[in-house]
Protein backbone atom coordinates (compact mmCIF):
# COMPACT_ATOMS: atom_id res chain seq x y z
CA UNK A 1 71.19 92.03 207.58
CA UNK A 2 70.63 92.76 204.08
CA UNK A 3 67.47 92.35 201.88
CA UNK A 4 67.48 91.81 198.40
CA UNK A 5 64.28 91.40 195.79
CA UNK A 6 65.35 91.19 192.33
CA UNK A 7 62.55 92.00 189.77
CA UNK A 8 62.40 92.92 185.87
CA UNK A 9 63.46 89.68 184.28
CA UNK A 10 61.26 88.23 181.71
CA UNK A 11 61.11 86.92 177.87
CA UNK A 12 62.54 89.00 174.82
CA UNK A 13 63.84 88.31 171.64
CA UNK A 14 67.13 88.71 170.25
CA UNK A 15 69.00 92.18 170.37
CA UNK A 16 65.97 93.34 172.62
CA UNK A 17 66.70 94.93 175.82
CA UNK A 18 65.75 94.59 179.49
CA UNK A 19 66.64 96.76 183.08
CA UNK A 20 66.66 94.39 186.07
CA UNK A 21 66.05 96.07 189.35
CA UNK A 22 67.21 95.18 192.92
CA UNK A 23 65.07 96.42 195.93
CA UNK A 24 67.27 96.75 198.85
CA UNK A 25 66.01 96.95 202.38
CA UNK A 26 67.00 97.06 205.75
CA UNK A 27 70.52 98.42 204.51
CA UNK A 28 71.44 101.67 203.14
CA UNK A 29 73.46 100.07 199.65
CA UNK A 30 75.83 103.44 200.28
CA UNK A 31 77.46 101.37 203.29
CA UNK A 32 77.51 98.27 201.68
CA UNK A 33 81.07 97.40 199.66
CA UNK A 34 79.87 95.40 196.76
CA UNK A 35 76.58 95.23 195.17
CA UNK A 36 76.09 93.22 191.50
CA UNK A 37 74.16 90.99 189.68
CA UNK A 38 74.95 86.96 188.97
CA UNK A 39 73.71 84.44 186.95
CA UNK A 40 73.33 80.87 186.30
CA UNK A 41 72.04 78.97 183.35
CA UNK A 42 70.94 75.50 183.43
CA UNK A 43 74.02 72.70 183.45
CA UNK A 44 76.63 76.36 183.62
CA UNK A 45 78.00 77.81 186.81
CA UNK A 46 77.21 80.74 188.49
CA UNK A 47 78.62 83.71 186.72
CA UNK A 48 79.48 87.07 187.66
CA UNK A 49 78.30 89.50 185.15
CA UNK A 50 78.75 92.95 186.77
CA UNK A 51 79.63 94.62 190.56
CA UNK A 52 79.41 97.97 191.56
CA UNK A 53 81.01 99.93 194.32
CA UNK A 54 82.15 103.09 195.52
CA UNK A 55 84.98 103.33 192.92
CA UNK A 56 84.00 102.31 189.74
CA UNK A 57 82.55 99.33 187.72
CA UNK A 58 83.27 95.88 186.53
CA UNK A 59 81.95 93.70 184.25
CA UNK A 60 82.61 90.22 182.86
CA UNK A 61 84.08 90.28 179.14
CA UNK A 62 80.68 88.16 178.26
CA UNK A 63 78.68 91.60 178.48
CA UNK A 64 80.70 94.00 178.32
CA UNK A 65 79.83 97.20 176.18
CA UNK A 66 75.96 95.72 176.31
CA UNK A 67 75.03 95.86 180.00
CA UNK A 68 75.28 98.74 182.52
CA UNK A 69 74.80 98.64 186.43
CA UNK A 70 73.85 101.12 188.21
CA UNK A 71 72.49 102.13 191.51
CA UNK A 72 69.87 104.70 192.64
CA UNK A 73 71.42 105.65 196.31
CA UNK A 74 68.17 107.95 197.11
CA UNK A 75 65.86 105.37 195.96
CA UNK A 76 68.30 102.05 197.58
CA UNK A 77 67.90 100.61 194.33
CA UNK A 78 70.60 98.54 191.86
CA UNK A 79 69.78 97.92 188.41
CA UNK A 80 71.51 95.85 185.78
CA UNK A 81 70.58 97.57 182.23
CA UNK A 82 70.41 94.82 179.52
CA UNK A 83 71.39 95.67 175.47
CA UNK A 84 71.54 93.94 172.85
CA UNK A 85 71.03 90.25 174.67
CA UNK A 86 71.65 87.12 173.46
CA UNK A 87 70.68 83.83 173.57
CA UNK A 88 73.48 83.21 175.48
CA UNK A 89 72.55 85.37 178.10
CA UNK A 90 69.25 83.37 179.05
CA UNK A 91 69.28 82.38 183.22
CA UNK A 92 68.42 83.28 186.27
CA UNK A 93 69.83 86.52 187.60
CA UNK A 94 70.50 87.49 191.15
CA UNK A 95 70.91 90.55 193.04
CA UNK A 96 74.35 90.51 195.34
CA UNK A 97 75.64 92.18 198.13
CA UNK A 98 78.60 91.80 199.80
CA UNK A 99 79.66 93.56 203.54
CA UNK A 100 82.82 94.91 203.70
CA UNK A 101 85.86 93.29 205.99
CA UNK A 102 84.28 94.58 209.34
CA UNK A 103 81.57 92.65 208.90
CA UNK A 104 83.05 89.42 207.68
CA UNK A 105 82.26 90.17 204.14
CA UNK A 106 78.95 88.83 204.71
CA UNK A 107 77.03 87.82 201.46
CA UNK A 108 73.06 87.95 200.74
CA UNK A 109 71.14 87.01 197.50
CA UNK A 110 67.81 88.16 195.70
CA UNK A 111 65.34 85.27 194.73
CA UNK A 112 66.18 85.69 191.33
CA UNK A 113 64.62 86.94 188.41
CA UNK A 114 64.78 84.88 184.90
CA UNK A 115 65.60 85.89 181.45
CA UNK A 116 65.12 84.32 178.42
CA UNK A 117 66.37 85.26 174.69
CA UNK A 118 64.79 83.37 171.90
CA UNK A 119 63.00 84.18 169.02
């Protein structure tokens, strides 16, 4: 089983910047396939905005060239670095983890954390 705490989120204004962090536990995130960050803002679905794993990146076209994940494998740690953020960016973000086929691609979830953009 996989523990996630997601932490960071908060109010900023306009073009201001935030890092999310994700806390892992009970897992070392080097053996886990997929780790990312989602989020949902009210009356929207869920939306993927970036995954990480052992090859490479990917990110949705929404944020793209603004936010960077990245992971801290000494530390267990994932963080989603923020730039430049919109209003359109305001929800609740989630930490994400995702097993890999020999375990089912099981899925866990942080609490969330939320953001909002406004001036």
């Amino acid at each position: 089983q996989v523990q996630l705490v997601d932490s960071g989120g908060g109010s900023v204004q306009p073009g201001g910047s935030l890092r999310l962090s994700c806390s892992v536990s009970r897992r070392s995130i080097v053996s886990i396939n997929t780790m990312g960050w989602y989020r949902q803002a009210p009356g929207k679905q869920r939306e993927l905005v970036a995954f990480i794993t052992n090859y490479g990146t990917n990110y949705a076209d929404s944020v793209k060239g603004r936010f960077t994940i990245s992971r801290d494998n000494a530390k267990n740690m994932v963080y989603l670095q923020m730039n430049s953020l919109e209003a359109e960016d305001t929800a609740v973000y989630s930490c994400y983890a995702r097993l890999g086929v020999a375990e089912g691609f099981s899925e866990y979830w942080g609490q969330g954390t939320q953001v909002t953009v406004s001036s």
